[in-house]
N, C-alpha and C. Protein backbone atom coordinates (compact mmCIF):
# COMPACT_ATOMS: atom_id res chain seq x y z
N UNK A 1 4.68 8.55 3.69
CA UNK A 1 5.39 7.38 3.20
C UNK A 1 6.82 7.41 3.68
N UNK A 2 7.63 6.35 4.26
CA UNK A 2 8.71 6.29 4.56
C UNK A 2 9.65 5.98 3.85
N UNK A 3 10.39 6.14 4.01
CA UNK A 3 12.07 6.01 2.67
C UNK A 3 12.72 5.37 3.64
N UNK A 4 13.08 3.95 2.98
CA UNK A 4 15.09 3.23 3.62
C UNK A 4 15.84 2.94 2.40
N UNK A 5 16.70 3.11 3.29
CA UNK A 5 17.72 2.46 2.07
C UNK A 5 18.41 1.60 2.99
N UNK A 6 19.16 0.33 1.58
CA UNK A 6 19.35 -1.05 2.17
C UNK A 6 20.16 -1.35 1.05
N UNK A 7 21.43 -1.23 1.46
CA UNK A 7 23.16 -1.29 0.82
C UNK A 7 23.03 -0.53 -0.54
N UNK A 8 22.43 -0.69 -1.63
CA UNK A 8 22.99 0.68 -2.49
C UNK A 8 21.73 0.85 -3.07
N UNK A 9 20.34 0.45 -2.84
CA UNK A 9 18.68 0.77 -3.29
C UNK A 9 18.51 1.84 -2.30
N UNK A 10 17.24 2.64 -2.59
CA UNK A 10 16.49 3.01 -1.95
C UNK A 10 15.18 2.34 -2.18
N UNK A 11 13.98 2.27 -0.72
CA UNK A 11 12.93 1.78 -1.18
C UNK A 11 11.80 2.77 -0.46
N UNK A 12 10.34 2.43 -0.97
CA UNK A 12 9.48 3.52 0.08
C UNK A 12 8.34 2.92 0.38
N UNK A 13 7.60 2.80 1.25
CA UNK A 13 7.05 2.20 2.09
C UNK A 13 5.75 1.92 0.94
N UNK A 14 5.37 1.10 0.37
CA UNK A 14 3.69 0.62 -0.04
C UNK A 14 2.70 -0.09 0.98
N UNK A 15 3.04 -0.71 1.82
CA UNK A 15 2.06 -1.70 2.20
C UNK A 15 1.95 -1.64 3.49
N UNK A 16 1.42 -0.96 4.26
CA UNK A 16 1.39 -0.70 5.54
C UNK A 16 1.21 -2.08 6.37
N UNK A 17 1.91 -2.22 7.85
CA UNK A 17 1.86 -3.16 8.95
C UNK A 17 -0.09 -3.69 9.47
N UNK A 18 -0.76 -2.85 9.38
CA UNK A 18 -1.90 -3.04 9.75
C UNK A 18 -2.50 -3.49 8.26
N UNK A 19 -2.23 -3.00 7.22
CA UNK A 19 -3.32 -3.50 6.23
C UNK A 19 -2.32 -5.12 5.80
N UNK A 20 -1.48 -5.48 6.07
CA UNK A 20 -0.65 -6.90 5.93
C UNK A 20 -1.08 -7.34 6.50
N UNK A 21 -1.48 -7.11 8.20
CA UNK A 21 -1.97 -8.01 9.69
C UNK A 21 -3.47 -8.32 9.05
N UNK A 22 -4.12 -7.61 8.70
CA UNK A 22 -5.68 -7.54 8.43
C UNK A 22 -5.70 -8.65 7.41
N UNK A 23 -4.64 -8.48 6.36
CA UNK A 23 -5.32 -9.40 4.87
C UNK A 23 -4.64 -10.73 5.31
N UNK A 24 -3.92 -10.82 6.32
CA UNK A 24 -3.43 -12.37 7.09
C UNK A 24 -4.28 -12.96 7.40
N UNK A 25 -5.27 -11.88 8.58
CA UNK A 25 -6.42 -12.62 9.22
C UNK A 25 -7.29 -13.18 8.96
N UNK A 26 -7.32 -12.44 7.18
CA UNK A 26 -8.39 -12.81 6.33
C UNK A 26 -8.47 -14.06 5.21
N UNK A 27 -7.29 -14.55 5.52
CA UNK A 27 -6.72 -15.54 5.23
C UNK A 27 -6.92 -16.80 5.63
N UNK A 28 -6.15 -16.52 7.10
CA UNK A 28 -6.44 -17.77 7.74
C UNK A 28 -7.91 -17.97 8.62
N UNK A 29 -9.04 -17.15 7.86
CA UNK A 29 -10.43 -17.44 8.24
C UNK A 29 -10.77 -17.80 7.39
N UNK A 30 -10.86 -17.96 6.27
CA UNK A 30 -10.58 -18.64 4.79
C UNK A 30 -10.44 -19.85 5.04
N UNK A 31 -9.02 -20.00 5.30
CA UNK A 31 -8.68 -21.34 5.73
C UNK A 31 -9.11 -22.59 6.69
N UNK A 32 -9.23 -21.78 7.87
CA UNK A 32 -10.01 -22.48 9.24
C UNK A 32 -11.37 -22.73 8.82
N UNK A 33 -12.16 -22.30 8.04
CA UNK A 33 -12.98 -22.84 6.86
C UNK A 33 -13.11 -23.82 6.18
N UNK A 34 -12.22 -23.36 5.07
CA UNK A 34 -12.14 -24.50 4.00
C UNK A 34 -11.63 -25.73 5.04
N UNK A 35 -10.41 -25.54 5.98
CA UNK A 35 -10.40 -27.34 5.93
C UNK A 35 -10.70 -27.36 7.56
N UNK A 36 -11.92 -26.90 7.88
CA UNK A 36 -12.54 -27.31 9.22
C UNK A 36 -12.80 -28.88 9.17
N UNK A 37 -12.20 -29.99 10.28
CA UNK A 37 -12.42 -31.49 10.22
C UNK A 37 -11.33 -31.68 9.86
N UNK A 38 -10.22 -30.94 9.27
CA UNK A 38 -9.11 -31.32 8.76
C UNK A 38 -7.62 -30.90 9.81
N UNK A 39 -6.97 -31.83 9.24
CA UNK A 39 -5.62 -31.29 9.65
C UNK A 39 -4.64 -31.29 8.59
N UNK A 40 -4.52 -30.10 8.31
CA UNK A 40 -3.70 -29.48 7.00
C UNK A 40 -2.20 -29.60 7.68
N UNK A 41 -1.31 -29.72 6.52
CA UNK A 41 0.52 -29.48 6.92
C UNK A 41 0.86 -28.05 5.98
N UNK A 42 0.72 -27.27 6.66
CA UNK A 42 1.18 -25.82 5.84
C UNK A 42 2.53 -26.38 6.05
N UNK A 43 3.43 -26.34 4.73
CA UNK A 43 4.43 -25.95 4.19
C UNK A 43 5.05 -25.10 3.84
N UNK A 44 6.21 -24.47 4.76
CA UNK A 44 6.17 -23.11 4.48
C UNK A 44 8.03 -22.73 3.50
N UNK A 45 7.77 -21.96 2.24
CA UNK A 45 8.65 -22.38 1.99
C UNK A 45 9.82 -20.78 2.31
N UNK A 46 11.22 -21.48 2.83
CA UNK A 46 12.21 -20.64 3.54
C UNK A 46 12.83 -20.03 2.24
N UNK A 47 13.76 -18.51 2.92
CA UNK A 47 13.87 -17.61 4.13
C UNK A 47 12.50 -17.22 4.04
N UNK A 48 11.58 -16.09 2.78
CA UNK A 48 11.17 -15.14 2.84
C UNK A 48 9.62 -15.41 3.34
N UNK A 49 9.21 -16.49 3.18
CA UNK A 49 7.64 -16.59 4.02
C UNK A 49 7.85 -16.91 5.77
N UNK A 50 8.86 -16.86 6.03
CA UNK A 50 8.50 -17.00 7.66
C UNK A 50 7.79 -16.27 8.55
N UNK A 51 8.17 -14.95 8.21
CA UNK A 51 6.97 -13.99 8.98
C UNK A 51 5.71 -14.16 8.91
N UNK A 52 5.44 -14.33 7.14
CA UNK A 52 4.01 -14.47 6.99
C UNK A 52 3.78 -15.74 7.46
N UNK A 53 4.25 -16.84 7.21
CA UNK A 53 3.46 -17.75 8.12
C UNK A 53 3.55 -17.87 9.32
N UNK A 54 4.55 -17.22 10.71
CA UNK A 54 3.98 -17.02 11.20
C UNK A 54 3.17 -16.15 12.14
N UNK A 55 2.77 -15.32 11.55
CA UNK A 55 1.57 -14.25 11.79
C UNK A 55 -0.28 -15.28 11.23
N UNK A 56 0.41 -15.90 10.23
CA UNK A 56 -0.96 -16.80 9.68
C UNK A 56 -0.98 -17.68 10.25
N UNK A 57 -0.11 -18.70 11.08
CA UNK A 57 -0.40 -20.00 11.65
C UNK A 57 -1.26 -19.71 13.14
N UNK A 58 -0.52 -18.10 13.80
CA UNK A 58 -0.69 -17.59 14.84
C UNK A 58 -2.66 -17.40 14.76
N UNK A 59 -3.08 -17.37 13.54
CA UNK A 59 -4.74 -17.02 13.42
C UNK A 59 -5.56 -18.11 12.89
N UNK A 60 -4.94 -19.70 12.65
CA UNK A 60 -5.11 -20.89 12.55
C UNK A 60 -5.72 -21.49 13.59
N UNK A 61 -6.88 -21.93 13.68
CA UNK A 61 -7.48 -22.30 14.97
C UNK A 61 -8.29 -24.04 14.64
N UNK A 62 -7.86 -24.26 13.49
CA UNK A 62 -8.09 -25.71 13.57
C UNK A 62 -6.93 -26.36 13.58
N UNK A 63 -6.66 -27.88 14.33
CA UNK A 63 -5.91 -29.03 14.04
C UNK A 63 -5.09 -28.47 12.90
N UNK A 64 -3.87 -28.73 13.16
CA UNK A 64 -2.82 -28.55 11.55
C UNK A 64 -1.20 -28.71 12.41
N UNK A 65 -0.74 -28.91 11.29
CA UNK A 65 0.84 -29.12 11.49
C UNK A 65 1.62 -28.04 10.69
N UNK A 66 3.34 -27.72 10.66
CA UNK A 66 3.61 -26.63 10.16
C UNK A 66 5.18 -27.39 9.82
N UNK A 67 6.09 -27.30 8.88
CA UNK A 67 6.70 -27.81 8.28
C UNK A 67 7.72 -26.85 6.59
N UNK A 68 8.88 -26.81 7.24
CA UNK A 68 9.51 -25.97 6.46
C UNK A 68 10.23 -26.73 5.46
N UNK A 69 10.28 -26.36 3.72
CA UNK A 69 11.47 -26.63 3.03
C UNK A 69 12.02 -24.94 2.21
N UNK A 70 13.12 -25.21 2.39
CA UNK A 70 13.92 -24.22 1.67
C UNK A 70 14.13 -24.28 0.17
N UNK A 71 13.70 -22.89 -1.00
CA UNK A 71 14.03 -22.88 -2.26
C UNK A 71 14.53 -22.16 -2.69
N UNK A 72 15.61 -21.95 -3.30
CA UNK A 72 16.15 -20.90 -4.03
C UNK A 72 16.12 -21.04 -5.08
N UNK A 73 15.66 -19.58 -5.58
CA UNK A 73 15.91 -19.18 -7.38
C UNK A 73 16.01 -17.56 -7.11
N UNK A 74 16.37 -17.01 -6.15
CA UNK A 74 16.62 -15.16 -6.58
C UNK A 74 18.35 -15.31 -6.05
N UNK A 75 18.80 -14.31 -6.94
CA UNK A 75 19.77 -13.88 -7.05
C UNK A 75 20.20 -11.90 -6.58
N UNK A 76 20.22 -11.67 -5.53
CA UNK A 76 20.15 -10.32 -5.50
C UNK A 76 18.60 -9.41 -5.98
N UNK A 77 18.30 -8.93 -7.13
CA UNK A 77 16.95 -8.25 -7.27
C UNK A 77 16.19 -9.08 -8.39
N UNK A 78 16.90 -9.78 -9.02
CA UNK A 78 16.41 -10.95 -10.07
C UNK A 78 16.46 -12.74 -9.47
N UNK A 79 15.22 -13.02 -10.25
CA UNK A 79 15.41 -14.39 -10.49
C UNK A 79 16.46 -15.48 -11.03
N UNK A 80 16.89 -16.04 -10.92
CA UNK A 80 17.79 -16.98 -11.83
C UNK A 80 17.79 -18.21 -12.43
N UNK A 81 16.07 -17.94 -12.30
CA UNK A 81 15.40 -18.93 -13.24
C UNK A 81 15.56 -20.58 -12.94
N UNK A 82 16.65 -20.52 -12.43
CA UNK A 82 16.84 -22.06 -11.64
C UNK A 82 16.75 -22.11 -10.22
N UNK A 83 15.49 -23.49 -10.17
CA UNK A 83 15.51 -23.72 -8.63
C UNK A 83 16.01 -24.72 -7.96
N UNK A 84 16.84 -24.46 -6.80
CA UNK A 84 17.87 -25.51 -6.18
C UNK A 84 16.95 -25.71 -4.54
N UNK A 85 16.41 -26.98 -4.38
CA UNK A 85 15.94 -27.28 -2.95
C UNK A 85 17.37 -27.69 -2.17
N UNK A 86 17.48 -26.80 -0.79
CA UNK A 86 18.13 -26.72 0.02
C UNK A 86 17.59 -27.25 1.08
N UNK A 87 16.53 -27.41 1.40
CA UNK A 87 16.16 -27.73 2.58
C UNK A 87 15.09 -28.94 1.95
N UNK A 88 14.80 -30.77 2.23
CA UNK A 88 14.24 -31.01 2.04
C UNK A 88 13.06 -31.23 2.53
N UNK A 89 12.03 -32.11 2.42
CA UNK A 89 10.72 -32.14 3.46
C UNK A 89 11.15 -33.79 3.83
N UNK A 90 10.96 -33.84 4.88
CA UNK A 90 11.45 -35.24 5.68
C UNK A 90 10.31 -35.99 6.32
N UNK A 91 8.96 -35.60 6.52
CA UNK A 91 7.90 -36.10 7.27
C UNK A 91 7.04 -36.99 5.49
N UNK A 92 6.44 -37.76 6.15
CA UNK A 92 5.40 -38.38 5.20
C UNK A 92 4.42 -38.07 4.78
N UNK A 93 3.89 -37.40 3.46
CA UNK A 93 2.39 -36.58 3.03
C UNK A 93 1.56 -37.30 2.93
N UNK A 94 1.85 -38.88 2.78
CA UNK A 94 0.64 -39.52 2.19
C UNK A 94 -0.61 -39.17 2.80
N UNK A 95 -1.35 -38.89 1.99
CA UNK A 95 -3.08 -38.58 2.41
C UNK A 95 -3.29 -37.40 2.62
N UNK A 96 -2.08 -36.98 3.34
CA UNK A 96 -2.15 -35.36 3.64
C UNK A 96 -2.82 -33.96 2.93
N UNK A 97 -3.32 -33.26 3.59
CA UNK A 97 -3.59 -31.93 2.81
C UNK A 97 -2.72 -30.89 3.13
N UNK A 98 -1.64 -30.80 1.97
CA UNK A 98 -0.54 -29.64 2.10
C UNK A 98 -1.18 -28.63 1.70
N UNK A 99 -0.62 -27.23 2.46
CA UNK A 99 -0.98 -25.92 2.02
C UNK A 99 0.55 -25.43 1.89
N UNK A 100 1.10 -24.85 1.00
CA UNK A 100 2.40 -24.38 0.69
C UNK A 100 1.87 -23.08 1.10
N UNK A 101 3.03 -22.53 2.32
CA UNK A 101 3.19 -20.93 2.19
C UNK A 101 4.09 -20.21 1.71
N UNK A 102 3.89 -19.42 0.70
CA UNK A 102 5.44 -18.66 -0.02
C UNK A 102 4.79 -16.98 0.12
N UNK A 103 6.24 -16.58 -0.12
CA UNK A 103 5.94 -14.93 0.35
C UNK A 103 5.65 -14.38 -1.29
N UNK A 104 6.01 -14.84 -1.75
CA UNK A 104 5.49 -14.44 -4.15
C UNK A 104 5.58 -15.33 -4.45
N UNK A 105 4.73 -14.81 -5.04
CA UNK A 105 4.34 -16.19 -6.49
C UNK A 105 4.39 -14.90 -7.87
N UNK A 106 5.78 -14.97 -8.30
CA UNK A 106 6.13 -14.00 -9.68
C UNK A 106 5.62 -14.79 -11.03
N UNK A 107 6.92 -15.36 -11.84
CA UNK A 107 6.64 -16.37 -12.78
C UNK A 107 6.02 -17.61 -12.44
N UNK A 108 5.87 -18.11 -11.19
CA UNK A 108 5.15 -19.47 -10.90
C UNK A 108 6.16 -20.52 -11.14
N UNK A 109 7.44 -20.27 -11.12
CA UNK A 109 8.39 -21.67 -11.70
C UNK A 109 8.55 -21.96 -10.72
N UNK A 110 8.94 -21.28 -9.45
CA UNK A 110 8.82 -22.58 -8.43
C UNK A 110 7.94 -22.98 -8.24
N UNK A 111 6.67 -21.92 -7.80
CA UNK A 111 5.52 -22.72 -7.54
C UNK A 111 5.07 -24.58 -7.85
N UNK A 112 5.53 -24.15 -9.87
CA UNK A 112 5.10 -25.33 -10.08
C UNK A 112 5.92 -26.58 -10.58
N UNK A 113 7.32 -25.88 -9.74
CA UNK A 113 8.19 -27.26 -9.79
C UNK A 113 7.76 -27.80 -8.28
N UNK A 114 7.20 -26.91 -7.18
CA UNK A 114 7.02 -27.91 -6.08
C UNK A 114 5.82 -28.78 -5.96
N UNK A 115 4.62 -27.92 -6.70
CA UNK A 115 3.65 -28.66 -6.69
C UNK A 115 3.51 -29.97 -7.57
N UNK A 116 4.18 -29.85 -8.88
CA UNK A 116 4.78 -30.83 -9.38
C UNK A 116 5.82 -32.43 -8.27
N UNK A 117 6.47 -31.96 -7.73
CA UNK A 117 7.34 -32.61 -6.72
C UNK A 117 6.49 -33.46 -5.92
N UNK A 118 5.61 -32.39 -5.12
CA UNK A 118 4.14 -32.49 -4.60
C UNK A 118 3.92 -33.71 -4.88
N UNK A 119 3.15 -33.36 -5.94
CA UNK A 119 2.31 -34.36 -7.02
C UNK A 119 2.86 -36.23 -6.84
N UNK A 120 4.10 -36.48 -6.46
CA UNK A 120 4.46 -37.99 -6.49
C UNK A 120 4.59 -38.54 -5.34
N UNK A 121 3.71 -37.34 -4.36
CA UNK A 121 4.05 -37.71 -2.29
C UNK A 121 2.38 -39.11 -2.49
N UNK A 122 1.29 -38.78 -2.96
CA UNK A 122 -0.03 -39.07 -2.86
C UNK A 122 -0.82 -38.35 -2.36
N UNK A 123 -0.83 -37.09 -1.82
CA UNK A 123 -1.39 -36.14 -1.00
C UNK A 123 -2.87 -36.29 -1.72
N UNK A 124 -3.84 -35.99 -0.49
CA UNK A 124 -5.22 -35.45 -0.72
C UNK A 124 -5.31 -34.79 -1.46
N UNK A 125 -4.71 -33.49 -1.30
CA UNK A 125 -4.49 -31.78 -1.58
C UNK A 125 -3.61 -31.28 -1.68
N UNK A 126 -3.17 -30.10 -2.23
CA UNK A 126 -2.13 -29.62 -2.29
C UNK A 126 -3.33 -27.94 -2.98
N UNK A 127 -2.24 -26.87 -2.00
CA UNK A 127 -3.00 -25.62 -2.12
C UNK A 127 -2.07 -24.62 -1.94
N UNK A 128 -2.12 -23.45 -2.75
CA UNK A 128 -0.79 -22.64 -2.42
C UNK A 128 -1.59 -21.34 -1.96
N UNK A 129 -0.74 -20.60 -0.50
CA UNK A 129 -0.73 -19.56 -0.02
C UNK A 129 -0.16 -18.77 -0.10
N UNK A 130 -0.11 -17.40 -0.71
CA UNK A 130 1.14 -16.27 -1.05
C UNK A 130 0.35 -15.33 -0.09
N UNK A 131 1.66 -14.45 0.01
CA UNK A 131 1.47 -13.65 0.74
C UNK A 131 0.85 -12.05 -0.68
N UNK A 132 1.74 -12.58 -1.29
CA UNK A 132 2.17 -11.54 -2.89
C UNK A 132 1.66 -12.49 -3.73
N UNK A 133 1.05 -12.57 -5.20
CA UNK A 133 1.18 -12.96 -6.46
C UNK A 133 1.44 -11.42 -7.49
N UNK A 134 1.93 -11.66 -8.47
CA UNK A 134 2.76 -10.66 -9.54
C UNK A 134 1.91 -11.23 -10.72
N UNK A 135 0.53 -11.23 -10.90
CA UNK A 135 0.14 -11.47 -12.16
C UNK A 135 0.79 -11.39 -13.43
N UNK A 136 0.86 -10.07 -13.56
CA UNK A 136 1.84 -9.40 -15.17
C UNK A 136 3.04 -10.36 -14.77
N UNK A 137 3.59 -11.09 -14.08
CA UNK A 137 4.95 -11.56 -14.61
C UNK A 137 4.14 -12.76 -14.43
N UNK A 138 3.33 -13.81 -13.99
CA UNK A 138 2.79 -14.73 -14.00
C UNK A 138 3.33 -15.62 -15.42
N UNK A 139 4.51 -16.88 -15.56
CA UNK A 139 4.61 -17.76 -16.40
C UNK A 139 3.55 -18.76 -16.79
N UNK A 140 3.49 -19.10 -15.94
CA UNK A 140 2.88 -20.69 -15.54
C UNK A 140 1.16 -21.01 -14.32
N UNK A 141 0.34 -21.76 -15.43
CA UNK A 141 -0.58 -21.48 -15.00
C UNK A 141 -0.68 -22.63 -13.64
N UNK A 142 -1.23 -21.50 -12.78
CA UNK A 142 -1.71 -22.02 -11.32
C UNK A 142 -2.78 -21.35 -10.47
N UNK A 143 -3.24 -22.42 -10.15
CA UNK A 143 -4.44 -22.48 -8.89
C UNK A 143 -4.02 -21.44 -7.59
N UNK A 144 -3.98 -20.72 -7.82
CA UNK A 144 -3.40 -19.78 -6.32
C UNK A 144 -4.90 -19.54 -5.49
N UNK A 145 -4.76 -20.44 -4.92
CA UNK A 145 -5.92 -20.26 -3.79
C UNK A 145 -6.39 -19.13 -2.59
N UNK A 146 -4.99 -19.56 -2.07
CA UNK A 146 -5.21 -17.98 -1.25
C UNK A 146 -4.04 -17.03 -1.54
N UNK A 147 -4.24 -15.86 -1.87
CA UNK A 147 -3.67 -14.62 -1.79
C UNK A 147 -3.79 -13.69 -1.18
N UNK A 148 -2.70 -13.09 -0.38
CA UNK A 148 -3.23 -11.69 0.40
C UNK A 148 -3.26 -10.70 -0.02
N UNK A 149 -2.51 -10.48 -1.26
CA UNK A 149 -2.18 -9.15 -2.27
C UNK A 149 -1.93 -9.42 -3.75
N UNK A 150 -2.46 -8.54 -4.50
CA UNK A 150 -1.94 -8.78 -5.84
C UNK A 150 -1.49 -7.74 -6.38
N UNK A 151 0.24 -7.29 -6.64
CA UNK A 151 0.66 -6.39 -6.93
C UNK A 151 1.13 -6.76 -8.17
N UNK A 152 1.51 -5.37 -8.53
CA UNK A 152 2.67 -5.30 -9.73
C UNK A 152 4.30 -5.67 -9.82
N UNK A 153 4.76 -5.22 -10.93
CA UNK A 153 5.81 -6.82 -10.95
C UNK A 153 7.27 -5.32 -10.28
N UNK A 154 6.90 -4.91 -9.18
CA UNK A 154 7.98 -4.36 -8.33
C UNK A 154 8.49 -5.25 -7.54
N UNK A 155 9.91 -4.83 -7.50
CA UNK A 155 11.17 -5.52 -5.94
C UNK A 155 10.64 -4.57 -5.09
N UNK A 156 10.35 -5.60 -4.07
CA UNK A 156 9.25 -5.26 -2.62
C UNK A 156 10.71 -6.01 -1.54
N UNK A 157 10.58 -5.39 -0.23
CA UNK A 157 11.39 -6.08 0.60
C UNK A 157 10.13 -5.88 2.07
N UNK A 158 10.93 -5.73 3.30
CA UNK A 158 10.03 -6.19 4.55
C UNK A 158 9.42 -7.21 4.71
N UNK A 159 8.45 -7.37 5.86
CA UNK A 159 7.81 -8.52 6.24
C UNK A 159 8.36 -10.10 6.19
N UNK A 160 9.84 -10.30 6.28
CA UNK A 160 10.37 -11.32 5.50
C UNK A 160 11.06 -11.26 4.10
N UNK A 161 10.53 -10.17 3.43
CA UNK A 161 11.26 -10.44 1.99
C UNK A 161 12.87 -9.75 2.17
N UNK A 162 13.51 -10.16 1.43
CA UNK A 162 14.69 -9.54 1.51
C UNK A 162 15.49 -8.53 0.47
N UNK A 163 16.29 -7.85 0.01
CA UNK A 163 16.90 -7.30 -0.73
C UNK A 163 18.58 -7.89 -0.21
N UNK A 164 19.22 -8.84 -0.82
CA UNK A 164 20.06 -9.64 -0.43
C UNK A 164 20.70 -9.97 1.21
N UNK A 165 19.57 -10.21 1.69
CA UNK A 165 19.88 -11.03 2.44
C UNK A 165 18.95 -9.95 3.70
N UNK A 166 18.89 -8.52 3.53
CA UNK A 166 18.65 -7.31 4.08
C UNK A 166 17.55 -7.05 3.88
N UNK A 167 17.01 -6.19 5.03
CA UNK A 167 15.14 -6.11 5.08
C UNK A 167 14.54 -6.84 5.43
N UNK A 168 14.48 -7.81 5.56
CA UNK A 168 13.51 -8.73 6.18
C UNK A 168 13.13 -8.56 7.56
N UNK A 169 13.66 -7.36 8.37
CA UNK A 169 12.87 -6.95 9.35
C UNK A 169 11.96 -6.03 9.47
N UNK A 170 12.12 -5.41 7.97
CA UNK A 170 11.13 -4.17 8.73
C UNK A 170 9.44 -4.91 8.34
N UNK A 171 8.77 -4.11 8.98
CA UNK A 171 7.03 -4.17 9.63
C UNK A 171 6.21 -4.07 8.71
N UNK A 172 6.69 -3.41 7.44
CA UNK A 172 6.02 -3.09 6.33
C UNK A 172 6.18 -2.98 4.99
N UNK A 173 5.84 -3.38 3.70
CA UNK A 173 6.20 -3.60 2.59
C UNK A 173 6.83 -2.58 1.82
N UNK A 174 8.17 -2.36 1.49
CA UNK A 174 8.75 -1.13 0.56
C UNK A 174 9.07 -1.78 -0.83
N UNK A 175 8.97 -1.02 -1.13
CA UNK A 175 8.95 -1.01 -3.05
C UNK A 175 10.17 -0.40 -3.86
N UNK A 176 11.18 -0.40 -4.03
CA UNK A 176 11.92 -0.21 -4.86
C UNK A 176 12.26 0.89 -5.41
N UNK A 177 12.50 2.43 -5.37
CA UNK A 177 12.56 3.35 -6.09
C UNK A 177 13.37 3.18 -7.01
N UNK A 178 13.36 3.49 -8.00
CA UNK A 178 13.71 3.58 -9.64
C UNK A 178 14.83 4.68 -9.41
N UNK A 179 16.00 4.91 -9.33
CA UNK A 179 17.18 5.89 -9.18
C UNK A 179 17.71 6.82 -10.50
């Protein structure tokens, strides 16, 4: 297991680069599935799902479009319970089948302030993709369709996630040591 540290945490490696690549693939065969005939708009929401989506769009082999909005609600290693859209969605959903990609789904409050938001475009569908869900902290009930992992309610960084602003490059999921 590997150890970094990243400005005053230490973290240690949980989630290896190959078993992340694998449960991606397994994902978006899932997907190329479910909406074969379709052309889905994965929504991917910014900074921390970019990697994962795209490593998942990269294994997408039907018709689809790809489309970013930005959300914030973390604050350093916590939530802050309020979510501010920074980035809006500018293309037209009507009819559309959105797939939201987010890197966690913890309490579900954003989740289901976007799918809520969602909800007044007219969309076909609307389907959420995590890379992470955090059951035990799970608020708010939701449909999480696809998941690649279901961990416990640890500060994880890599693959995209960050520890303020930091980590989001490394290859593989670290977890937080307790100091």
């Amino acid at each position: 297991m590997g150890i970094v540290k990243i400005k005053d945490k230490t973290f240690k490696t949980s989630i290896p680069e190959a078993e992340i690549k694998q449960r991606v693939k397994e994902l978006a065969q899932r997907i190329n599935h479910d909406y074969e005939g379709k052309n889905p708009l994965f929504l991917v929401v910014l900074n921390g799902a970019f990697v994962f989506a795209a490593d998942l769009y990269r294994e997408i082999t039907i018709p689809s479009e790809i489309s970013f909005v930005k959300l914030a609600s973390y604050q350093g290693v916590t939530s802050t319970g309020k979510i501010k859209e920074v980035l809006g969605i500018n293309e037209s959903l009507a009819g559309r089948d959105v797939i939201i990609v987010e890197d966690v789904v913890d309490t579900g409050r954003t989740m289901k302030q976007m799918v809520e938001s969602l909800g007044t475009r007219n969309l076909a569908s609307v389907r959420i993709c995590t890379l992470f869900v955090k059951p035990d902290k799970l608020e708010e009930p939701l449909d999480i369709e696809y998941a690649a992992f279901s961990i416990p309610n640890d500060f994880i960084v890599g693959y995209g996630l960050d520890y303020d602003q930091a980590g989001r490059g490394l290859k593989e999921i670290y977890t937080l040591v307790e100091e």
